[in-house]
N, C-alpha and C. Protein backbone atom coordinates (compact mmCIF):
# COMPACT_ATOMS: atom_id res chain seq x y z
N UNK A 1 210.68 212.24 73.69
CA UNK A 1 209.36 211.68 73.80
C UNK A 1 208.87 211.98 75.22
N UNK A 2 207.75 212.45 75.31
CA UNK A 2 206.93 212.83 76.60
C UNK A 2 206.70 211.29 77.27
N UNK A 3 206.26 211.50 78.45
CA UNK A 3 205.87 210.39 79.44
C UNK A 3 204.19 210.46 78.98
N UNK A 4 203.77 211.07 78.77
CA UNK A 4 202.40 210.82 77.63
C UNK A 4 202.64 210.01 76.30
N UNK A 5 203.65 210.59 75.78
CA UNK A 5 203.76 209.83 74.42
C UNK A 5 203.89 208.64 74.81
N UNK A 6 205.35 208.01 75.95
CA UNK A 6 205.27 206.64 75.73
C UNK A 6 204.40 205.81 76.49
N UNK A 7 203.87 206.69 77.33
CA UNK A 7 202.38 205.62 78.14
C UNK A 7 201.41 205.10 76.61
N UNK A 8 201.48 206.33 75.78
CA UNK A 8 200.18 205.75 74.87
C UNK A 8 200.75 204.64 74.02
N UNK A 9 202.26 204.73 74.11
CA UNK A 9 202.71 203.84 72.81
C UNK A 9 203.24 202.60 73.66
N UNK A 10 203.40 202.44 74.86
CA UNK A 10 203.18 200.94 75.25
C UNK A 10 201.69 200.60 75.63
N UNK A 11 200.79 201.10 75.60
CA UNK A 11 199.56 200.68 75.56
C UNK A 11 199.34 200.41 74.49
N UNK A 12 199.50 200.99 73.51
CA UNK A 12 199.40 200.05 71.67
C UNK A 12 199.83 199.20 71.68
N UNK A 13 200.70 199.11 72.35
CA UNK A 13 201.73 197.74 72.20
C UNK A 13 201.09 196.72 72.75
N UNK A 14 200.87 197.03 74.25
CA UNK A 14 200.29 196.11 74.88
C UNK A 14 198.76 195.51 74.26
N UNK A 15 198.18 196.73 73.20
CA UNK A 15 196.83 195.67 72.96
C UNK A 15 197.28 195.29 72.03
N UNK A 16 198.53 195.45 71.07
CA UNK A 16 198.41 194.67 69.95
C UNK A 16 199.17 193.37 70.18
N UNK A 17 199.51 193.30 71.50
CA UNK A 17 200.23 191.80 71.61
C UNK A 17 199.45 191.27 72.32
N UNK A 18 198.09 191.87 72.86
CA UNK A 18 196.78 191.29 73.15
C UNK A 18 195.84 190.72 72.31
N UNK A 19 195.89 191.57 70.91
CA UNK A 19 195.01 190.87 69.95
C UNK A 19 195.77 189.87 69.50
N UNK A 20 197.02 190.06 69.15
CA UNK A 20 197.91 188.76 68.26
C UNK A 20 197.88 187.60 69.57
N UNK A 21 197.63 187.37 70.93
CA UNK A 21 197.67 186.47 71.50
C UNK A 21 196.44 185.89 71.45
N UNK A 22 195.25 186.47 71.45
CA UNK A 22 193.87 186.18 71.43
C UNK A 22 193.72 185.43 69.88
N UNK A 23 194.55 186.26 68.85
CA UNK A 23 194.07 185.91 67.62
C UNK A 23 195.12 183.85 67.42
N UNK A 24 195.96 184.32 68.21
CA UNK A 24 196.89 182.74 68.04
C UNK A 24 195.72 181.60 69.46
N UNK A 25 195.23 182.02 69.80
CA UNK A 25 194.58 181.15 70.84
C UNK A 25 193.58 180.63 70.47
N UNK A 26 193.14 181.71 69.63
CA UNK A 26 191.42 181.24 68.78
C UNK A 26 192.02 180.10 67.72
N UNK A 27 193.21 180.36 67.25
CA UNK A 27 193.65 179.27 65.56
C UNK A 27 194.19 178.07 66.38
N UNK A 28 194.76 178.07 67.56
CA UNK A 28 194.88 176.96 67.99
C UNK A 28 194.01 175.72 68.82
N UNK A 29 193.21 176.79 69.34
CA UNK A 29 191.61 176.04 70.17
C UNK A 29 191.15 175.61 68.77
N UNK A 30 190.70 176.13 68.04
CA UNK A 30 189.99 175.60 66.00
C UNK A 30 190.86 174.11 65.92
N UNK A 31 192.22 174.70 65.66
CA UNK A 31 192.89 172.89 65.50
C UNK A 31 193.10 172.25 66.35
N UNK A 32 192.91 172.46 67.48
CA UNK A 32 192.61 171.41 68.55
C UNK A 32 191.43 170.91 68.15
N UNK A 33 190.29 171.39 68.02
CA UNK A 33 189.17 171.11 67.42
C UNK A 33 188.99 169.75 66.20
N UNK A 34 189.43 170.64 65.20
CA UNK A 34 189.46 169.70 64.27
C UNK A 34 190.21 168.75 64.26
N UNK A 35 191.44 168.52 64.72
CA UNK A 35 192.24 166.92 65.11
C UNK A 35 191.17 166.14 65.78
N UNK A 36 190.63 166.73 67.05
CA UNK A 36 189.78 166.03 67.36
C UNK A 36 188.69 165.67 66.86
N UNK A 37 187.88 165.99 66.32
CA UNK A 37 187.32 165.63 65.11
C UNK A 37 187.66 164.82 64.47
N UNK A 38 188.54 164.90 63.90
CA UNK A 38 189.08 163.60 62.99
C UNK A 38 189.76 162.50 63.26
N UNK A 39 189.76 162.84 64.90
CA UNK A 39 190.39 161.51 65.52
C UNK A 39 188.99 160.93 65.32
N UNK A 40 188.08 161.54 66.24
CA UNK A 40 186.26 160.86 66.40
C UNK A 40 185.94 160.00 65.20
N UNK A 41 186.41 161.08 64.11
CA UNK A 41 185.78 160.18 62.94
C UNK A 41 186.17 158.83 62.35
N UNK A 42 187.66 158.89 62.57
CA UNK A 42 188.52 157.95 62.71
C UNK A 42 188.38 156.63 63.29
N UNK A 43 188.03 157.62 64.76
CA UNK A 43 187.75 156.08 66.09
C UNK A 43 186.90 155.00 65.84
N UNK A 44 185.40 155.19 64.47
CA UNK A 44 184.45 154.66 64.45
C UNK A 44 184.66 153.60 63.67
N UNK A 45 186.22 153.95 62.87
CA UNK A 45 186.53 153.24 61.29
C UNK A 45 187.77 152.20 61.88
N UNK A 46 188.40 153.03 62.82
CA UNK A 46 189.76 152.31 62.54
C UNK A 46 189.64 150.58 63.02
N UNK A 47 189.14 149.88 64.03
CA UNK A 47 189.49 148.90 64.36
C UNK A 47 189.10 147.81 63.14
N UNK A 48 188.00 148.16 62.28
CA UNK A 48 187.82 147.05 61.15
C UNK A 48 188.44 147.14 60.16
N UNK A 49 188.76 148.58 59.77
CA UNK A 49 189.77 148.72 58.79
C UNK A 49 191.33 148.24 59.33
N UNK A 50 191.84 148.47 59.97
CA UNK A 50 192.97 148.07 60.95
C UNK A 50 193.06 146.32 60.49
N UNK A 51 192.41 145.76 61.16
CA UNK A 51 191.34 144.32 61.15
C UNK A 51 191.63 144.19 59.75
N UNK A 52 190.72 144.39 58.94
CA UNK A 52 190.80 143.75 57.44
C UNK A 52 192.01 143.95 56.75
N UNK A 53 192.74 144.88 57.21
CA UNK A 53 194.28 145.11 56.08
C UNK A 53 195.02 143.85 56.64
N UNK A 54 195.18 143.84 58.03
CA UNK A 54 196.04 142.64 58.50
C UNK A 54 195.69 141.71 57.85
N UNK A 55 194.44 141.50 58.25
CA UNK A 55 193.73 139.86 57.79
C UNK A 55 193.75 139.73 56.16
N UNK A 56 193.57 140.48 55.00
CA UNK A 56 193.95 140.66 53.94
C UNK A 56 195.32 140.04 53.41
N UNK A 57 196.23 140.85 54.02
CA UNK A 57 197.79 139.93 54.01
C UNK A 57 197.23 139.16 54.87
N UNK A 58 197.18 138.19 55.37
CA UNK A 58 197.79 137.02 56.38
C UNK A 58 196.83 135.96 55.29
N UNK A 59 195.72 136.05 55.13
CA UNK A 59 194.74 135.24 54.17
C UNK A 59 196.07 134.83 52.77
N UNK A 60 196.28 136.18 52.45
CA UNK A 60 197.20 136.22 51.10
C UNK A 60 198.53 135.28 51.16
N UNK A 61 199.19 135.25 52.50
CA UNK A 61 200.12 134.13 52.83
C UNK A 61 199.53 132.97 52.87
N UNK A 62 198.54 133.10 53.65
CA UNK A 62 198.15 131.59 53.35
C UNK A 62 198.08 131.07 52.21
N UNK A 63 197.03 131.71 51.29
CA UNK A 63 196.72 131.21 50.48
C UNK A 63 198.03 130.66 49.76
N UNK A 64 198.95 131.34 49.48
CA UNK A 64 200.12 131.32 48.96
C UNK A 64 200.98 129.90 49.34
N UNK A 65 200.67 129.49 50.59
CA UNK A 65 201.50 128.88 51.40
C UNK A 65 200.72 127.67 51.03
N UNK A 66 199.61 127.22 50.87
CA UNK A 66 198.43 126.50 50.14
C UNK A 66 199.25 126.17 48.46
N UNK A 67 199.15 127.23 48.06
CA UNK A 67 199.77 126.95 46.48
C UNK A 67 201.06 126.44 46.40
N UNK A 68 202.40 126.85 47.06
CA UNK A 68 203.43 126.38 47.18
C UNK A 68 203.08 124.82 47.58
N UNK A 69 202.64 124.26 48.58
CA UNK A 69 202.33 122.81 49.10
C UNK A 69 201.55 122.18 48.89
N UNK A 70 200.49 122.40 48.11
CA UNK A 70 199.73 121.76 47.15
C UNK A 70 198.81 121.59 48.38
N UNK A 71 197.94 122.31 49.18
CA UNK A 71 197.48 122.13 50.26
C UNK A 71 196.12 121.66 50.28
N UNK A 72 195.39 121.27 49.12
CA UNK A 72 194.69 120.40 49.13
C UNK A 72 193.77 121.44 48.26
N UNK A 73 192.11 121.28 47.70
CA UNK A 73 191.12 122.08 47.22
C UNK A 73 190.14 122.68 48.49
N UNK A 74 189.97 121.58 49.32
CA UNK A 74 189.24 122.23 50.69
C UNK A 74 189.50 123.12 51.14
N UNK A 75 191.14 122.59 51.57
CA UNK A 75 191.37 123.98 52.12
C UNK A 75 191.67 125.14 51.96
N UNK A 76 192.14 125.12 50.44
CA UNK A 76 192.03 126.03 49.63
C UNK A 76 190.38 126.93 49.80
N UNK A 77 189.67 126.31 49.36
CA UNK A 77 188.31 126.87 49.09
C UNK A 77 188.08 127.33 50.87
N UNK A 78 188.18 126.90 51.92
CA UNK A 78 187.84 127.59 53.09
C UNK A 78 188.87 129.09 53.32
N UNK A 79 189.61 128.65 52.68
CA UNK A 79 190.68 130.17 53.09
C UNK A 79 190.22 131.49 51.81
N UNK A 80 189.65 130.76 50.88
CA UNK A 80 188.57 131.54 50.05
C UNK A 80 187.43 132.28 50.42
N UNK A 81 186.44 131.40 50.89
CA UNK A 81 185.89 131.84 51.86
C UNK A 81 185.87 132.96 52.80
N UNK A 82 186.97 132.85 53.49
CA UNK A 82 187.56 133.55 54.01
C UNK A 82 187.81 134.83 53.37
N UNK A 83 188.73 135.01 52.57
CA UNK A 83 189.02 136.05 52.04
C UNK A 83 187.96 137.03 51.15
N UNK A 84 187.27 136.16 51.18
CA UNK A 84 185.63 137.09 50.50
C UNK A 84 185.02 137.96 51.25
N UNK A 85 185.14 137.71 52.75
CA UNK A 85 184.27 138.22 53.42
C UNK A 85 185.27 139.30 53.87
N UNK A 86 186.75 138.72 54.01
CA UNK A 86 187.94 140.23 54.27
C UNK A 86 187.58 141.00 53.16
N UNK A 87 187.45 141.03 51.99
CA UNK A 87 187.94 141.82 50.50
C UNK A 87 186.56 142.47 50.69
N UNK A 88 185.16 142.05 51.43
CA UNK A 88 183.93 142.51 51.29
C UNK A 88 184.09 143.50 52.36
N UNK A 89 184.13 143.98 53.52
CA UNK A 89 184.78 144.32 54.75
C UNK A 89 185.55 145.27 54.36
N UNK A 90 186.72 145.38 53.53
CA UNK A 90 187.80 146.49 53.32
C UNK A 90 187.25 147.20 52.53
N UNK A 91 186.11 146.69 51.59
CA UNK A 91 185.33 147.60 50.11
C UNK A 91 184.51 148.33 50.80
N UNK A 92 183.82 147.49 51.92
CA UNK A 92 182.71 148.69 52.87
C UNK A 92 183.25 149.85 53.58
N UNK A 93 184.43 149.65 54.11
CA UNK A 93 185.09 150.52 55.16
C UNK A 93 186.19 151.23 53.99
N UNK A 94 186.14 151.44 52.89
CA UNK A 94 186.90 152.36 52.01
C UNK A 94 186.04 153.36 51.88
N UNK A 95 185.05 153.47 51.43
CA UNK A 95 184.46 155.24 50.83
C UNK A 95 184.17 154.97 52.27
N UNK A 96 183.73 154.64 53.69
CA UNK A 96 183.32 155.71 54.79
C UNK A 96 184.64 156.16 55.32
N UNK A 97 185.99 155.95 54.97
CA UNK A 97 187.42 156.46 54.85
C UNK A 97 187.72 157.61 54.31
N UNK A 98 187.33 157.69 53.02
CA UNK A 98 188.05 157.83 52.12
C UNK A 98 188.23 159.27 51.89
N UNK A 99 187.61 160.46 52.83
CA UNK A 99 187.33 161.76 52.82
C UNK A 99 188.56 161.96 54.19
N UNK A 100 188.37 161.17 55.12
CA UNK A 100 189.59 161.27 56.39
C UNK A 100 190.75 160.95 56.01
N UNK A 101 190.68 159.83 55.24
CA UNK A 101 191.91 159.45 54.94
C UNK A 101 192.32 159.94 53.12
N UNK A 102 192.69 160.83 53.00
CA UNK A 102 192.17 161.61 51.64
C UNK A 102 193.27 160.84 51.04
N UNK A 103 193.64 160.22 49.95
CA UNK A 103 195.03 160.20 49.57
C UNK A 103 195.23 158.49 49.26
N UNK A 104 194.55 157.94 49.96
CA UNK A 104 195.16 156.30 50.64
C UNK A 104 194.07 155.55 50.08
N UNK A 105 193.11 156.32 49.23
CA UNK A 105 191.95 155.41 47.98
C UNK A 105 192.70 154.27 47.27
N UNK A 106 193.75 154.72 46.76
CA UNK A 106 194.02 153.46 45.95
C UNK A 106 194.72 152.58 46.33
N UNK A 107 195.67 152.87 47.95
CA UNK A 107 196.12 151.78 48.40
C UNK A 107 195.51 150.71 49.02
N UNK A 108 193.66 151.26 49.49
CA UNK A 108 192.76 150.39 50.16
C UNK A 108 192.37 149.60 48.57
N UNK A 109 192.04 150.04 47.63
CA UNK A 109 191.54 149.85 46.48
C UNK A 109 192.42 148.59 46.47
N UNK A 110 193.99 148.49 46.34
CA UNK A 110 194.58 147.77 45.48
C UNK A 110 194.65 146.78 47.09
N UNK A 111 194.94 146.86 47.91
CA UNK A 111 194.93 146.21 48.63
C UNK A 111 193.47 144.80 48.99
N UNK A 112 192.65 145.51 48.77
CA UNK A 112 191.21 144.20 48.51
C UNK A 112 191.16 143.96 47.44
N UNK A 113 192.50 143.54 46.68
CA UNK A 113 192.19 143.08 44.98
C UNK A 113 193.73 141.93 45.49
N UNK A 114 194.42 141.92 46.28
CA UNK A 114 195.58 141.42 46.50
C UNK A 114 195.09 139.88 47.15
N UNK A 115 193.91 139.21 48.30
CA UNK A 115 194.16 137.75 48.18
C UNK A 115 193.52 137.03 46.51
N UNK A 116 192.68 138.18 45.68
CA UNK A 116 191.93 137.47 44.64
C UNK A 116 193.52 137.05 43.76
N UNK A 117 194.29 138.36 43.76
CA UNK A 117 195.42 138.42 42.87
C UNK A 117 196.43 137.16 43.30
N UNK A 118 196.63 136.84 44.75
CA UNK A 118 197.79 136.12 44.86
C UNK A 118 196.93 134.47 44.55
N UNK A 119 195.62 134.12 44.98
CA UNK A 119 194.93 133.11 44.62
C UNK A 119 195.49 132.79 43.36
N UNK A 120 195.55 133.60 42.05
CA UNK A 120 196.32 132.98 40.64
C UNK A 120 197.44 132.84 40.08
N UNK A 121 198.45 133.09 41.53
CA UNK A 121 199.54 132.14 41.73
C UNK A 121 199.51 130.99 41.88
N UNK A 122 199.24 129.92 40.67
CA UNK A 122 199.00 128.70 41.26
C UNK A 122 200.20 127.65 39.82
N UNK A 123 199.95 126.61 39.97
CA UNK A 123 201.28 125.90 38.64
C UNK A 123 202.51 126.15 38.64
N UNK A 124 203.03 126.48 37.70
CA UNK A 124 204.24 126.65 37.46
C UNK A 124 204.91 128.17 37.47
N UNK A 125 203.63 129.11 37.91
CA UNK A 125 203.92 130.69 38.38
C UNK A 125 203.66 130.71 40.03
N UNK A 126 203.91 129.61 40.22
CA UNK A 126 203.46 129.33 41.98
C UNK A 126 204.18 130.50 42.59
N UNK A 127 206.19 130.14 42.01
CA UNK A 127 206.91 130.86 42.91
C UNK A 127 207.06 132.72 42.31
N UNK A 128 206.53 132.80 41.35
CA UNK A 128 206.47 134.17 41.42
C UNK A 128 205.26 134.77 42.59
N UNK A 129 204.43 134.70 42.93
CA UNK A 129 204.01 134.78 43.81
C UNK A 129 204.36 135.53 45.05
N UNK A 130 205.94 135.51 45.38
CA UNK A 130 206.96 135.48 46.74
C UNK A 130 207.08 136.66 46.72
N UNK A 131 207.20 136.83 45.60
CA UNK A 131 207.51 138.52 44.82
C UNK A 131 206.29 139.40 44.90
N UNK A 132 205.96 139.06 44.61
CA UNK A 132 204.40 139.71 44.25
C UNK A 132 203.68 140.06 45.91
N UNK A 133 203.63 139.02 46.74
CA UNK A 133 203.71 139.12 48.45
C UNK A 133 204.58 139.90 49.06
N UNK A 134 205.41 139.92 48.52
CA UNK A 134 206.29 141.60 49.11
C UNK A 134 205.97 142.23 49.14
N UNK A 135 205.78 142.66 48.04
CA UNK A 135 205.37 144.12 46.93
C UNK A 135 204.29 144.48 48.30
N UNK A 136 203.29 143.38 48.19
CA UNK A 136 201.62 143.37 49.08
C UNK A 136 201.85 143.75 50.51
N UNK A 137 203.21 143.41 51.12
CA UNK A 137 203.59 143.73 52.44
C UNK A 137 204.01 144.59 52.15
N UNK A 138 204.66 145.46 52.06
CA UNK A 138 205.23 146.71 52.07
C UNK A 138 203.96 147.73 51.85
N UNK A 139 203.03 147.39 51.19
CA UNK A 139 201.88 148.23 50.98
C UNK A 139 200.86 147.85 52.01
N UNK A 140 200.47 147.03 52.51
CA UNK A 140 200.23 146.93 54.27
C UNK A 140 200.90 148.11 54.94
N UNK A 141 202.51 147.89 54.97
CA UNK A 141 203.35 148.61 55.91
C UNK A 141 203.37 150.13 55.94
N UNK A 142 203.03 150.47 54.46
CA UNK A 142 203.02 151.57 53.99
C UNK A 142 201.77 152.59 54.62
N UNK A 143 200.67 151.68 54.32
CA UNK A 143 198.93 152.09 54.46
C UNK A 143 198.96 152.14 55.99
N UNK A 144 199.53 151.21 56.31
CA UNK A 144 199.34 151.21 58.33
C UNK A 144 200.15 152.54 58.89
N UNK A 145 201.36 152.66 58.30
CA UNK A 145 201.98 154.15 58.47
C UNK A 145 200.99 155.40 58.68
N UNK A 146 200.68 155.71 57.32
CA UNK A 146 199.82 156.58 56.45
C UNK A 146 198.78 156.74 57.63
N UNK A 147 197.83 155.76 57.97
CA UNK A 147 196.84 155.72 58.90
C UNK A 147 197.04 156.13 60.61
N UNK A 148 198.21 155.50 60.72
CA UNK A 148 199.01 155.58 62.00
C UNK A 148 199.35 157.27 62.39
N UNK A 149 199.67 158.22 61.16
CA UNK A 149 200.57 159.21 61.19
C UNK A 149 198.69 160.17 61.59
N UNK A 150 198.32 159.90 60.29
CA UNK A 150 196.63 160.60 59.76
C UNK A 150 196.24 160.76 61.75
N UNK A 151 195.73 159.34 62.16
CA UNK A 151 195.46 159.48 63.09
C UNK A 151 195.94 160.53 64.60
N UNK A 152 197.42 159.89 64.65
CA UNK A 152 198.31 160.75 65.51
C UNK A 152 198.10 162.15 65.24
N UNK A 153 198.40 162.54 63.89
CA UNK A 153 197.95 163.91 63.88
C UNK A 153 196.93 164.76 63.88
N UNK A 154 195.98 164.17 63.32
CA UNK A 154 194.91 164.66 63.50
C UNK A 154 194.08 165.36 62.62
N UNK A 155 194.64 164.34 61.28
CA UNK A 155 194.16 165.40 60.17
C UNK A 155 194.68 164.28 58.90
N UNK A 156 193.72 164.98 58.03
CA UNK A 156 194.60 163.84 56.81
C UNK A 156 195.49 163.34 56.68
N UNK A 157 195.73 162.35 55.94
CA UNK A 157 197.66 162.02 55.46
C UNK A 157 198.37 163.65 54.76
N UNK A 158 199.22 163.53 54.69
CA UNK A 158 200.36 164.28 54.03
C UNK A 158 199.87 164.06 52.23
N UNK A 159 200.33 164.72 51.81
CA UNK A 159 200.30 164.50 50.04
C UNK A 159 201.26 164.05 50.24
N UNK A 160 202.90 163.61 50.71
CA UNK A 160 203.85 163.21 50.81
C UNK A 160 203.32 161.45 51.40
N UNK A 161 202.59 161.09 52.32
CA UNK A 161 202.62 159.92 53.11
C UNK A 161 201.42 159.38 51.77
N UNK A 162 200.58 160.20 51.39
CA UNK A 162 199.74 159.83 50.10
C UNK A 162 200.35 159.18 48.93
N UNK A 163 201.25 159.88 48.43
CA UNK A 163 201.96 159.84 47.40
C UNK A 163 203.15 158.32 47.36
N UNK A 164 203.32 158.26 49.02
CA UNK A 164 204.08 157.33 49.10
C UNK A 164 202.59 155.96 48.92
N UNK A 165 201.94 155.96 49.64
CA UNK A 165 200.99 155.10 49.63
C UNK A 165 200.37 154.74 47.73
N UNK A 166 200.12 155.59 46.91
CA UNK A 166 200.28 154.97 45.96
C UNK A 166 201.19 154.88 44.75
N UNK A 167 202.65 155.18 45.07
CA UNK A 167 203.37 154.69 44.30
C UNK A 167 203.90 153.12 44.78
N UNK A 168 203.26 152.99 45.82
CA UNK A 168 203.56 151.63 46.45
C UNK A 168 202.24 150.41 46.23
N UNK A 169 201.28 150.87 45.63
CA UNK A 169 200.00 150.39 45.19
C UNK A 169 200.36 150.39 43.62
N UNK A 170 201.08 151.56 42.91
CA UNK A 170 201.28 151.03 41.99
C UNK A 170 202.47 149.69 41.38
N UNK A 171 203.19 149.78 42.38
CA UNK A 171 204.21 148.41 42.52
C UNK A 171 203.77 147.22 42.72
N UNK A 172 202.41 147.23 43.30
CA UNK A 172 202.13 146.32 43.54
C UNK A 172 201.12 145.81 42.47
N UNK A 173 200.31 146.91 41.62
CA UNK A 173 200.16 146.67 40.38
C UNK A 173 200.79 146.25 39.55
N UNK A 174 201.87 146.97 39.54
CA UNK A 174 202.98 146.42 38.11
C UNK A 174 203.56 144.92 38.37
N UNK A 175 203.76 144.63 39.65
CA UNK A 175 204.11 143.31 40.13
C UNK A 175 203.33 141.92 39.64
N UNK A 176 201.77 141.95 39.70
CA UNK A 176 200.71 142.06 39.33
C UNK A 176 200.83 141.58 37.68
N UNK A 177 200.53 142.83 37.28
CA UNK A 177 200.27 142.80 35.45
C UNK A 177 201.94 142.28 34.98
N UNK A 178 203.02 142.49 35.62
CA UNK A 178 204.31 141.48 34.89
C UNK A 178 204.52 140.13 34.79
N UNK A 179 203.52 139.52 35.95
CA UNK A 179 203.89 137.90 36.28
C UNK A 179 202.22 137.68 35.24
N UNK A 180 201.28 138.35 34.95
CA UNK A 180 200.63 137.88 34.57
C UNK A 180 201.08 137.27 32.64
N UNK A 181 201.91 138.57 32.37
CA UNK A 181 202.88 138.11 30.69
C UNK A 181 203.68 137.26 30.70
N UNK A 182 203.81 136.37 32.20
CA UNK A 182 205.06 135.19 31.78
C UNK A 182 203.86 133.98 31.19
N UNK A 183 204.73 133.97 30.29
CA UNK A 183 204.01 132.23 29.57
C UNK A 183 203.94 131.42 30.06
């Protein structure tokens, strides 16, 4: 090989590990981009949604904690109250979600159906209830993940962190529709 030949053939070289560096700089400035982006979009949602899932469970203990102790109708009905305006709150802040957080529809879904659901734990199905409040925490724990990860990364959930989110919504369904067939 001539000293011509290989001048021209490390200059190929050199631009083609010029374009492949240019071409990896442009795909990574883009997803820098778009994480950020979807953090932004994120930033506007997360503290009420954040906010209402907690307050969702903690209402749902109460209430619960009300039914176990026979805690009176007042105060029953104020922690009602209450929970109307959480379950109203999580229904608003689901569809402006629900494109960022692609995947996690039905765990917000089933989750603002959970203080109406544990409210008819009441009589002699009081203590199934305990059960049924698990199920409801773990799907908190689950959804706060899901959101936690979405965020950090910078981009939707996973079909994997999705998938976990509603097979854990459906547990909490089935939890749900089983205590409702006890006699």
């Amino acid at each position: 090989m001539s000293d011509s030949s290989a001048t021209l053939a490390a200059a190929a070289f050199a631009a083609v590990v010029s374009l492949v560096n240019l071409l990896v700089t442009a795909l990574a400035g883009r997803k820098a981009e778009a994480r950020a982006a979807h953090r932004e979009i994120l930033n506007d949602h997360l503290p009420e949604l954040a906010d209402s899932l907690a307050q969702a469970i903690a209402i749902s203990h109460e209430l619960h904690q009300i039914a176990v102790n026979d805690g009176g109708a007042q105060r029953r009905s104020n922690w009602l109250e209450r929970a109307a305006v959480v379950v109203k709150d999580l229904k608003a802040q689901r569809p402006r979600v629900r494109y960022q957080l692609w995947g996690l529809d039905e765990g917000l879904r089933t989750m603002a159906r959970v203080p109406d659901w544990i409210n008819r734990y009441v009589g002699d199905h009081v203590a199934l209830g305990h059960d049924f409040l698990e199920e409801a925490d773990r799907l908190g724990e689950v959804l706060d993940d899901a959101i936690r990860r979405s965020y950090q990364q910078g981009r939707p959930p996973t079909k994997r962190s999705a998938r976990h989110v509603q097979r854990q919504a459906a547990r909490v369904r089935a939890a749900w529709e089983s205590h409702q067939r006890v006699p």
